[in-house]
N, C-alpha and C. Protein backbone atom coordinates (compact mmCIF):
# COMPACT_ATOMS: atom_id res chain seq x y z
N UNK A 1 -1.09 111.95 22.21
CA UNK A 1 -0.53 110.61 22.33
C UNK A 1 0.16 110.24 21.02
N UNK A 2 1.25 109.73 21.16
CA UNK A 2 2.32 109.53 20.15
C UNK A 2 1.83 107.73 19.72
N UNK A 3 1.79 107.84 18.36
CA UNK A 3 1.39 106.45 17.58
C UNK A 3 2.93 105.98 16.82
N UNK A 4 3.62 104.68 16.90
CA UNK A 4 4.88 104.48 16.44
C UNK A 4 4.86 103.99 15.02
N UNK A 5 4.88 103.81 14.03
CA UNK A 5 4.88 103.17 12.68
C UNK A 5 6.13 102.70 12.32
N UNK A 6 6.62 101.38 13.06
CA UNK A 6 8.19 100.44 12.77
C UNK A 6 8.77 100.13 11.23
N UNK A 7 9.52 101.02 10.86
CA UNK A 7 10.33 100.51 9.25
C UNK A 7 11.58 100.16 9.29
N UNK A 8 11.70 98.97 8.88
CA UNK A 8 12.61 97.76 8.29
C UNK A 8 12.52 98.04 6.82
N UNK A 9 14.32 97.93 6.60
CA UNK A 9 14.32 97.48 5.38
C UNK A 9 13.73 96.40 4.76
N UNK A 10 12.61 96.70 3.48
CA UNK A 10 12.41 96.14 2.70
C UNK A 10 10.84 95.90 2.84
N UNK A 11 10.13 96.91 4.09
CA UNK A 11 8.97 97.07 4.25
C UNK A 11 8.17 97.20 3.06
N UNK A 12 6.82 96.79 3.05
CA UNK A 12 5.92 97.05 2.45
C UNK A 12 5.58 98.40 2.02
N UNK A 13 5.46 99.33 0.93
CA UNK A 13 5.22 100.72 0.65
C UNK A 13 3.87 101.11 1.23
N UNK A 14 3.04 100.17 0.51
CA UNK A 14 1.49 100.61 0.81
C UNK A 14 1.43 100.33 2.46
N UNK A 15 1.46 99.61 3.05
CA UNK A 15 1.34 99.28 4.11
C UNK A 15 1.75 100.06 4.81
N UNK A 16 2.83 100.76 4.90
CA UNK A 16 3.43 101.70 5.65
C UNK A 16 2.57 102.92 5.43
N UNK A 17 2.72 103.85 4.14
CA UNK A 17 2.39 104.73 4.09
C UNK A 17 0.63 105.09 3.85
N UNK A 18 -0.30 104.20 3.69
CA UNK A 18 -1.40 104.05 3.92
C UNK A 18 -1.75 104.52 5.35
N UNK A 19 -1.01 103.49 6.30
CA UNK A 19 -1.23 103.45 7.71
C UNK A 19 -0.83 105.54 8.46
N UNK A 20 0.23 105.65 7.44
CA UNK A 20 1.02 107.19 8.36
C UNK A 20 -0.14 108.22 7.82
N UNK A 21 -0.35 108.03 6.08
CA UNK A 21 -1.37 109.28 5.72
C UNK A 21 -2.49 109.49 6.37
N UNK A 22 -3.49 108.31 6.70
CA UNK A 22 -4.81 107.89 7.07
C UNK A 22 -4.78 108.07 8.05
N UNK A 23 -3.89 107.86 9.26
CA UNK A 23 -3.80 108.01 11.14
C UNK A 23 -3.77 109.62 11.12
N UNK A 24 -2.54 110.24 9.81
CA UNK A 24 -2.37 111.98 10.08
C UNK A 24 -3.36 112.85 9.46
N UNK A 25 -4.05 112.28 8.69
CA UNK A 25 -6.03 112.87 7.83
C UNK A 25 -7.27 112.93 9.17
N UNK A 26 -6.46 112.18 10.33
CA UNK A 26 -7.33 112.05 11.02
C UNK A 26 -7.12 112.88 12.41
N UNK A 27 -5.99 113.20 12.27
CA UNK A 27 -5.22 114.06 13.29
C UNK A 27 -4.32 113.50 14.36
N UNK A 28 -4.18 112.23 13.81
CA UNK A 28 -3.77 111.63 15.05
C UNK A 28 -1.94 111.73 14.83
N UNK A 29 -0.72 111.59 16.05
CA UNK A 29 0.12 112.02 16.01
C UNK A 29 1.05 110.82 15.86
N UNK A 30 1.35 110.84 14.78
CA UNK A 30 2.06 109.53 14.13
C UNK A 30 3.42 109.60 13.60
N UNK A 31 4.72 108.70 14.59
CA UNK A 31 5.84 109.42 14.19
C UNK A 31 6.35 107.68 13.50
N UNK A 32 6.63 108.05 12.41
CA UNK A 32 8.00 106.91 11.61
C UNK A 32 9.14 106.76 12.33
N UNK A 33 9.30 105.49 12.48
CA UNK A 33 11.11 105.43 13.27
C UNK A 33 11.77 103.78 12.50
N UNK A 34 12.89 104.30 12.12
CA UNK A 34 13.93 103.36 11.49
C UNK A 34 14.03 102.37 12.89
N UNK A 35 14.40 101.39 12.72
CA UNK A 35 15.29 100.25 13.14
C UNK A 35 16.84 100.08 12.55
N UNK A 36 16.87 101.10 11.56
CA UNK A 36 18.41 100.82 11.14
C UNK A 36 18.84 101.49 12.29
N UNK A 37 20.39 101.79 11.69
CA UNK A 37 21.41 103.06 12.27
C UNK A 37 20.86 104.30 11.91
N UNK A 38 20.40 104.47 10.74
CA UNK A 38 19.94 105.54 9.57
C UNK A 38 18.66 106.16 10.09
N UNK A 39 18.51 107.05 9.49
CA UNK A 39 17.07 107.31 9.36
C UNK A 39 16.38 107.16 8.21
N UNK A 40 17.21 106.73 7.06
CA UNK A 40 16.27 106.49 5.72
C UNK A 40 16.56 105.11 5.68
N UNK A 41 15.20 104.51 5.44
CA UNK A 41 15.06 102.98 4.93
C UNK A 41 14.48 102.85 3.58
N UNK A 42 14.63 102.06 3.40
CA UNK A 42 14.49 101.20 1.76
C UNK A 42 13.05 100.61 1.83
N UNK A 43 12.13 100.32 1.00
CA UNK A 43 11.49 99.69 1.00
C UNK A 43 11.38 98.65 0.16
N UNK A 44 10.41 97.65 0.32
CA UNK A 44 10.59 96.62 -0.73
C UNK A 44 10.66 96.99 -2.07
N UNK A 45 10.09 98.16 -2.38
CA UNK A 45 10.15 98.32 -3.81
C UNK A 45 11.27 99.26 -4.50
N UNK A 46 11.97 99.57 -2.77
CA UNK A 46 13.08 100.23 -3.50
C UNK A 46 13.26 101.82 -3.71
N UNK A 47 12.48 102.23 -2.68
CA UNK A 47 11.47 103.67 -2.52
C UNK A 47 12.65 104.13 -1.20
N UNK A 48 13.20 105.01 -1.20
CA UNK A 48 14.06 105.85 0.54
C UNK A 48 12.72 106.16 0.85
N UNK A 49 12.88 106.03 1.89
CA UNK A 49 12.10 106.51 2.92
C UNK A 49 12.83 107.16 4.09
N UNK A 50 12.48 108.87 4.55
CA UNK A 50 13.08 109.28 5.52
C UNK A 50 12.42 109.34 6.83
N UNK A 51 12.88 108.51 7.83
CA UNK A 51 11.86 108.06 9.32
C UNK A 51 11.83 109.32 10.04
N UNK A 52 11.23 109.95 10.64
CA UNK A 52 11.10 110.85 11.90
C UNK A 52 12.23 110.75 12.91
N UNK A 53 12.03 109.10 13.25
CA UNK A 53 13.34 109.28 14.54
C UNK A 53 13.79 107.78 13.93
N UNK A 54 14.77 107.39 15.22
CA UNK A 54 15.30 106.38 15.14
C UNK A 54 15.00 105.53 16.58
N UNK A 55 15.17 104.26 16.21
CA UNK A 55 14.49 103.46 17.50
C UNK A 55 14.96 103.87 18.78
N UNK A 56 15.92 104.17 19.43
CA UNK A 56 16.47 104.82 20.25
C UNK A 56 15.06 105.44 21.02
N UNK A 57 15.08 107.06 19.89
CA UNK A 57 14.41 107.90 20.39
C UNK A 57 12.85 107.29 20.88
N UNK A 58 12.82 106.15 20.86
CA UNK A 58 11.05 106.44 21.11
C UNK A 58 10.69 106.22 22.21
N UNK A 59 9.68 106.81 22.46
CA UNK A 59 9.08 106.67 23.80
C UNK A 59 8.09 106.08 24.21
N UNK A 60 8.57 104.52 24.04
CA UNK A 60 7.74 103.44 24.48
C UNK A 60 6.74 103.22 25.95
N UNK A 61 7.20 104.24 26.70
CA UNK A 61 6.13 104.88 27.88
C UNK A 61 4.27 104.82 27.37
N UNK A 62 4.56 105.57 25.62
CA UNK A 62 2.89 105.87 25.12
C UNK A 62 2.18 104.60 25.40
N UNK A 63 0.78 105.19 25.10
CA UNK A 63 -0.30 104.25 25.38
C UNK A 63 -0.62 104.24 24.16
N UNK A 64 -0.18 104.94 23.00
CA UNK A 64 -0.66 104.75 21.23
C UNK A 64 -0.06 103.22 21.07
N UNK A 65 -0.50 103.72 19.45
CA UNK A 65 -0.28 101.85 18.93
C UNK A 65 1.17 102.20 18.46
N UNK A 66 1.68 100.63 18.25
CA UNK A 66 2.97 100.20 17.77
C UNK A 66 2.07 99.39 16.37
N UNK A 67 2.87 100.27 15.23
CA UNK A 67 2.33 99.13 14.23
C UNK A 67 3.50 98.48 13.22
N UNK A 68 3.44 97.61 12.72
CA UNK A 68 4.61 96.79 12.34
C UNK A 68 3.59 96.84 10.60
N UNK A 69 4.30 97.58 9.79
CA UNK A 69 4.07 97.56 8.48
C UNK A 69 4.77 95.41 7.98
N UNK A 70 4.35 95.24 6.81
CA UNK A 70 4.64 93.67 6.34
C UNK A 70 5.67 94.58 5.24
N UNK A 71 5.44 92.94 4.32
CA UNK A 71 6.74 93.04 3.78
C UNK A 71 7.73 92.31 3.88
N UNK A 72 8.22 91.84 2.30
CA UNK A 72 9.85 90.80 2.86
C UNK A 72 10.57 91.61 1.93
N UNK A 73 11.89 92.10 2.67
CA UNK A 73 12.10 90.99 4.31
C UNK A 73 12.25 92.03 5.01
N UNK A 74 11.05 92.63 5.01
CA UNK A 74 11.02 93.77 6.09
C UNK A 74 10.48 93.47 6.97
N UNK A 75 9.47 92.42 7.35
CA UNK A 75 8.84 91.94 8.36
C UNK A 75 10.34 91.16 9.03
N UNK A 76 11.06 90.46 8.28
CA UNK A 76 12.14 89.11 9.00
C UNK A 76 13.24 90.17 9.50
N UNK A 77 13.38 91.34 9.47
CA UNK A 77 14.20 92.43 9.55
C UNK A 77 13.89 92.91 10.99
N UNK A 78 12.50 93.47 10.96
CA UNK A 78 11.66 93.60 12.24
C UNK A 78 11.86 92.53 13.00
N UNK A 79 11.36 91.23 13.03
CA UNK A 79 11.59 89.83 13.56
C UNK A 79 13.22 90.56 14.38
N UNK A 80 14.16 90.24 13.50
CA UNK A 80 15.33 90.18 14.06
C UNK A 80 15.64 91.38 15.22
N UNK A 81 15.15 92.15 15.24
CA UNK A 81 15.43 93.63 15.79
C UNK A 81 14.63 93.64 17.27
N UNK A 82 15.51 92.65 18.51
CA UNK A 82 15.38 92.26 19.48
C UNK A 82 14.42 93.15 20.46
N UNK A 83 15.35 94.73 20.40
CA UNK A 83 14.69 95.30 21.29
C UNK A 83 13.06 95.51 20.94
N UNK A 84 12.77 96.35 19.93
CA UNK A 84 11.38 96.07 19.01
C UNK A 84 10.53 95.27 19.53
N UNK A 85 10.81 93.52 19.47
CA UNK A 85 10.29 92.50 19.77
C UNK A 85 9.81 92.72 21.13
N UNK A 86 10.79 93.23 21.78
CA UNK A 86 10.47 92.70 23.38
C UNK A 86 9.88 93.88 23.45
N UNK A 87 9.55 95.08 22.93
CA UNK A 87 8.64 96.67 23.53
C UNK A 87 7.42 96.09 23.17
N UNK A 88 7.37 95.26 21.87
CA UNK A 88 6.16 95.30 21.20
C UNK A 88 5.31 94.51 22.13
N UNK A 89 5.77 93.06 22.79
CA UNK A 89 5.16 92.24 23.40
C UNK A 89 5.02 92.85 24.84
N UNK A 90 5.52 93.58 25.46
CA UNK A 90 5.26 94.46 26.46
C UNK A 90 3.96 94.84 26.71
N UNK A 91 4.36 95.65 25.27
CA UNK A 91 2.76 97.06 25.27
C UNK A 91 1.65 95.91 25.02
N UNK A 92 1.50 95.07 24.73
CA UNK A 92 0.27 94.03 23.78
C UNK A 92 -0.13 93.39 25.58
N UNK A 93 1.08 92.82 26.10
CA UNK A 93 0.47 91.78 27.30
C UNK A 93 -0.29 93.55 28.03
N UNK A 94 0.52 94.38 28.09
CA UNK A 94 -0.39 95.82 29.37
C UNK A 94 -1.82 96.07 29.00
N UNK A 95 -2.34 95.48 27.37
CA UNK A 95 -3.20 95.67 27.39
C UNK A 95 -3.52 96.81 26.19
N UNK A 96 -1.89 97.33 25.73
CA UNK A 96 -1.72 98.41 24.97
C UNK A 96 -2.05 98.36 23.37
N UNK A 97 -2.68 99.04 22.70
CA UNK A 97 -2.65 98.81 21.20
C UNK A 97 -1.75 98.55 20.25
N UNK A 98 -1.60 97.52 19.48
CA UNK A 98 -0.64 97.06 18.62
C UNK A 98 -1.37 96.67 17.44
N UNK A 99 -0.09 96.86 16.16
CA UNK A 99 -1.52 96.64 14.81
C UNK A 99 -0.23 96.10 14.01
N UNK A 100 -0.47 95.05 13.78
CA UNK A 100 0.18 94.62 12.32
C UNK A 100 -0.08 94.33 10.94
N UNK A 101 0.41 94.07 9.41
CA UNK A 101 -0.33 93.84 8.56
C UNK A 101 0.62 92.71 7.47
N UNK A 102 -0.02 91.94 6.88
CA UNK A 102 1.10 91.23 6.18
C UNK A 102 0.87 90.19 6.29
N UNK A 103 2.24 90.28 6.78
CA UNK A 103 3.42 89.22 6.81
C UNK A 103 3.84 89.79 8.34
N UNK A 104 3.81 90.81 8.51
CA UNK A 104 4.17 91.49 10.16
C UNK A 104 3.36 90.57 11.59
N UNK A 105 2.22 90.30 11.24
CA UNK A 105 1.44 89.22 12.21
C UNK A 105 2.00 88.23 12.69
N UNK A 106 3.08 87.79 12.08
CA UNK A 106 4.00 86.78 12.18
C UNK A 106 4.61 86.93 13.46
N UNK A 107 4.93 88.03 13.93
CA UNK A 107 5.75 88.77 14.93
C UNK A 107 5.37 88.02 16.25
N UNK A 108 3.37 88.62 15.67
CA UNK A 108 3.33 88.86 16.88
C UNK A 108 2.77 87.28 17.83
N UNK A 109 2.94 86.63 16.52
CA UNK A 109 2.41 84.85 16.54
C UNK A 109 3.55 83.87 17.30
N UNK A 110 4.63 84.45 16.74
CA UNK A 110 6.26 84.04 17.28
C UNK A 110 5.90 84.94 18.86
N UNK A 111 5.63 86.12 19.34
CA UNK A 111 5.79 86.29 20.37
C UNK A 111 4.47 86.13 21.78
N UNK A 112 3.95 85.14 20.99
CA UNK A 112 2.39 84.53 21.90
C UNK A 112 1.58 85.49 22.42
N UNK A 113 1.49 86.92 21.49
CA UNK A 113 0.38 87.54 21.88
C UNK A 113 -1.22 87.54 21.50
N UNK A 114 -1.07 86.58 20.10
CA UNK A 114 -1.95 85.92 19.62
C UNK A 114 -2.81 85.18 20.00
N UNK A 115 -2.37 84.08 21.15
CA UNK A 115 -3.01 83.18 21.68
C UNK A 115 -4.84 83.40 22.00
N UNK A 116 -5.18 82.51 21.34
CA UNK A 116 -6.77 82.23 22.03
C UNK A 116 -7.39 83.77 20.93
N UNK A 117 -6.51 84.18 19.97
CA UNK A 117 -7.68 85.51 19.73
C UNK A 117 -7.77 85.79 17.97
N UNK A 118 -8.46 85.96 17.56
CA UNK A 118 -9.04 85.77 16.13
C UNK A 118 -7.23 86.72 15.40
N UNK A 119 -7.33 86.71 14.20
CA UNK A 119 -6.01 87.10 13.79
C UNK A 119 -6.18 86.77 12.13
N UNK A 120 -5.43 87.88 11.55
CA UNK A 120 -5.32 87.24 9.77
C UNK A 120 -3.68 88.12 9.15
N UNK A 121 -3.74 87.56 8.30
CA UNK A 121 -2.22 87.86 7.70
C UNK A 121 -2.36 87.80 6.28
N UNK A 122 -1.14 87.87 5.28
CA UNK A 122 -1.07 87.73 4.35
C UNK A 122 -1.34 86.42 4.16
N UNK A 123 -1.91 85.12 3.06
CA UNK A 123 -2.00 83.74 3.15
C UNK A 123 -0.60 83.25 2.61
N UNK A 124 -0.51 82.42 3.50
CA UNK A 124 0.80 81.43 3.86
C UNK A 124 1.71 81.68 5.18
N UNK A 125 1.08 82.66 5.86
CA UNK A 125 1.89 82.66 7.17
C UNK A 125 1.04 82.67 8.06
N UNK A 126 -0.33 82.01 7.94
CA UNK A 126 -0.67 81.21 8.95
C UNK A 126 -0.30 80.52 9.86
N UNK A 127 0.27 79.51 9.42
CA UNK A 127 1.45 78.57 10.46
C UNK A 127 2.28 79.55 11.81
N UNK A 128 2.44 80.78 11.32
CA UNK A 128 3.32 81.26 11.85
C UNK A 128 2.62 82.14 12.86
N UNK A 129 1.13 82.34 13.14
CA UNK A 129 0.47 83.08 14.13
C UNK A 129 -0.09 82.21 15.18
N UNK A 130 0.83 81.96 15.79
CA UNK A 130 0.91 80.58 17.31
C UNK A 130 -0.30 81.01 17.60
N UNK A 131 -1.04 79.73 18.16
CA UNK A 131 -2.56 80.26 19.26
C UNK A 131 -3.62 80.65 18.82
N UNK A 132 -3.47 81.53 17.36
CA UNK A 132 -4.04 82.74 16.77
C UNK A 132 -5.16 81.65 16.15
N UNK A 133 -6.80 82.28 16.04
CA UNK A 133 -7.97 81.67 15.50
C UNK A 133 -7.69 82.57 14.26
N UNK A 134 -7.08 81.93 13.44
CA UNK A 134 -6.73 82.58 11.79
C UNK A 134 -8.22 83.03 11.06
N UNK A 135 -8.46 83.88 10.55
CA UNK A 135 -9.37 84.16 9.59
C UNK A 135 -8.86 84.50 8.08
N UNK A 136 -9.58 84.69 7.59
CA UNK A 136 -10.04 84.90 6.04
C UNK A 136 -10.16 86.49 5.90
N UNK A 137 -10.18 87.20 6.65
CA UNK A 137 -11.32 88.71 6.34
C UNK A 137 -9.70 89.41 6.48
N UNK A 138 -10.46 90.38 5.80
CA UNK A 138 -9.64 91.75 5.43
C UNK A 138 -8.70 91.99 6.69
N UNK A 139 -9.41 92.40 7.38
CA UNK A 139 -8.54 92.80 8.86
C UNK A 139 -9.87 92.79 10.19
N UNK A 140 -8.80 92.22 11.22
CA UNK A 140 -9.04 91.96 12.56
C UNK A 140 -8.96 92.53 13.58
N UNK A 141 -9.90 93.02 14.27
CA UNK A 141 -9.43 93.76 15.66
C UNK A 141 -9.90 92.50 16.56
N UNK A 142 -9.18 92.12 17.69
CA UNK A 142 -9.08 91.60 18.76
C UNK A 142 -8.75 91.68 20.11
N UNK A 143 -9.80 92.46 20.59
CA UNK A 143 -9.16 93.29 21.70
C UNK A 143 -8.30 94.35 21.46
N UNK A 144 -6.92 94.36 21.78
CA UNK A 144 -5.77 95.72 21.91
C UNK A 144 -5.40 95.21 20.54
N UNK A 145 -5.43 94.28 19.71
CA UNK A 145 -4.50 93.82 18.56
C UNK A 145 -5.64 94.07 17.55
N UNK A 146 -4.78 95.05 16.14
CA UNK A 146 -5.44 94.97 14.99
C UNK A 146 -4.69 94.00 13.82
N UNK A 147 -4.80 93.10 12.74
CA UNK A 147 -3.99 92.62 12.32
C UNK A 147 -4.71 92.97 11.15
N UNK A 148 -3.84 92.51 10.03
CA UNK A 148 -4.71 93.14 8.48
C UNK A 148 -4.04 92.02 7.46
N UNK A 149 -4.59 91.53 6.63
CA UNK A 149 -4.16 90.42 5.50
C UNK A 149 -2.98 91.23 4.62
N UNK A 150 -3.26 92.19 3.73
CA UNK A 150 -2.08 92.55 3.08
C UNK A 150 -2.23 93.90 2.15
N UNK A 151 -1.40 94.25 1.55
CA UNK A 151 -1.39 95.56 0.77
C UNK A 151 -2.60 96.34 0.43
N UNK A 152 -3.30 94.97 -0.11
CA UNK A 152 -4.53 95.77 -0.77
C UNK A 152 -5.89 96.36 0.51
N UNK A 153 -5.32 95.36 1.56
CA UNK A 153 -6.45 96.15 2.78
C UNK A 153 -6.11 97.04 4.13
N UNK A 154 -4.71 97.64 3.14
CA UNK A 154 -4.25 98.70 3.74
C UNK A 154 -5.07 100.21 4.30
N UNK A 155 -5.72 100.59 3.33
CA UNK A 155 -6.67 101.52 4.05
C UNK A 155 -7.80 101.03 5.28
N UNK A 156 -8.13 99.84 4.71
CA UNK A 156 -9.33 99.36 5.50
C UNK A 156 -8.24 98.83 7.31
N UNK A 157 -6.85 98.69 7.21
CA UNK A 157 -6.42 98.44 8.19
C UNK A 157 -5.84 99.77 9.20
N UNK A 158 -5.75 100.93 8.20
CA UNK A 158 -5.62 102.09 8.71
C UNK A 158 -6.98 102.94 9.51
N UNK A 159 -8.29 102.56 8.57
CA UNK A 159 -9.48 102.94 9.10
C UNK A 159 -9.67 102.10 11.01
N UNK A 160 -9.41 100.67 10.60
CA UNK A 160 -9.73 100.57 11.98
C UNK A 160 -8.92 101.06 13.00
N UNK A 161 -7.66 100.98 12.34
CA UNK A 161 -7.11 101.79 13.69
C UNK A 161 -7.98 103.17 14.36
N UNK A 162 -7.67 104.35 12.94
CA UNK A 162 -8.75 105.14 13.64
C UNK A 162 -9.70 105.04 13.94
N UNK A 163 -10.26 104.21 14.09
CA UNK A 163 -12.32 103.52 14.46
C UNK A 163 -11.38 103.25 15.90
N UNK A 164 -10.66 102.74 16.28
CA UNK A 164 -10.02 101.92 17.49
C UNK A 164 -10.00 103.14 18.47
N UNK A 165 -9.14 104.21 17.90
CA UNK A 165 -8.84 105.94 18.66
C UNK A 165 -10.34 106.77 18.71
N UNK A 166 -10.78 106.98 17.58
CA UNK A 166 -11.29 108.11 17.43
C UNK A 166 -13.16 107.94 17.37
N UNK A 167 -13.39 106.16 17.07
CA UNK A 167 -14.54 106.07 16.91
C UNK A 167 -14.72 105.96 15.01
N UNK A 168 -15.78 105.02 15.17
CA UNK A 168 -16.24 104.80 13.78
C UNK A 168 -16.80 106.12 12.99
N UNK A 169 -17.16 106.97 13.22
CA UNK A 169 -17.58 108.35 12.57
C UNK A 169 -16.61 109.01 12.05
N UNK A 170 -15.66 108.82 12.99
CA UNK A 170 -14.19 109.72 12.37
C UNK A 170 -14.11 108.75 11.09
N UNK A 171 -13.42 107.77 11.26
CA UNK A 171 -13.31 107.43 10.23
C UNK A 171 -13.50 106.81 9.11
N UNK A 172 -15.48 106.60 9.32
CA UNK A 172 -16.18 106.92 7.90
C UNK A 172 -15.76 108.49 7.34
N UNK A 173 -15.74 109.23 8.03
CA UNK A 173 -15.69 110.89 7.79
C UNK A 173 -14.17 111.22 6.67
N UNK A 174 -13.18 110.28 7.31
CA UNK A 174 -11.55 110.56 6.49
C UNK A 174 -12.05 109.70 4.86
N UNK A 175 -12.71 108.30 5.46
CA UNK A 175 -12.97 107.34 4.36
C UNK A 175 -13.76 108.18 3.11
N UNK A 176 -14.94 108.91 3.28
CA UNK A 176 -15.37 109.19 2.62
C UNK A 176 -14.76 110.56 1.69
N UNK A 177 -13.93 111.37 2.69
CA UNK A 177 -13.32 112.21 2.48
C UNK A 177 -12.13 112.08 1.15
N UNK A 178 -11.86 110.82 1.40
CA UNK A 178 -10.54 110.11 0.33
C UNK A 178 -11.00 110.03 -0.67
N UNK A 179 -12.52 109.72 -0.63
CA UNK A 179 -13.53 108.86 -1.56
C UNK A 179 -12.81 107.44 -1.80
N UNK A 180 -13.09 107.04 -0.97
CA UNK A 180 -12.81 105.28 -0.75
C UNK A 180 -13.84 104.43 -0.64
């Protein structure tokens, strides 16, 4: 099962690449795809990054997660990038796994998949997770939705994903493996 990892210019570094190393330590099959024209994106800090595919190619059919790395204005980049929006809110109402972190939660607050269900972000874009019972904590699973506060609880937002796939053993097993 194919896992999507969405990059916008001006994405978050850690966030992104936390999420791709930690899902592929674990075996799971995790492909990068631009939203540009390109296949290399920029990140906020100014880092190329070369994507796997391009949005086109993906095959939004999977039952893996869609995860939306944060970041400005790589999250408002994502925001803008219509088709994205409307796959992402698709897979979330079927019931499908979706994980954001940031500033990316924002997305999914603007697209009312939030409603009625616990949720956290980077602080100050609260406002912006419609419906969403905001928390304080590192990161959130809520049903099919994982959301994560920001850079620094990037691994801990990559672990749950794999806790989400593979079960909590796996990934105490990668965690400890990192020595984290």
């Amino acid at each position: 099962m194919k896992h999507y990892v969405f990059l916008a210019n001006g994405f978050e570094d850690l966030e992104a690449l936390s999420v791709i190393d930690i899902m592929r330590r674990a075996g799971l099959d995790v492909v990068t795809v631009s939203i540009n024209d390109t296949n290399v994106v920029t990140s906020a800090h100014n880092v190329p990054m070369v994507a796997d595919i391009l949005l086109a190619e993906v095959d939004f059919t999977t039952q893996g997660y869609l995860i939306l790395p944060g970041g400005m204005p790589g999250t408002t980049n994502l925001w803008d990038c219509t088709v994205l929006c409307e796959k992402v809110k698709a897979h979330a109402e079927a019931g499908l796994p979706v994980a954001a972190i940031c500033a990316a939660p924002l997305i999914f607050g603007r697209l009312g998949i939030l409603e009625g269900k616990n949720a956290t972000c980077y602080p100050g874009f609260e406002g912006e997770l419609k419906g969403a019972n905001c928390t304080a904590e590192g990161v959130v699973k809520a049903g099919n939705i994982i959301t994560g506060k920001g850079p620094g609880k990037s691994p801990e937002f990559a672990f749950a994903i794999v806790a989400s796939l593979l079960g909590e053993a796996k990934a105490n097993e990668i965690s400890s493996a990192m020595q984290y």
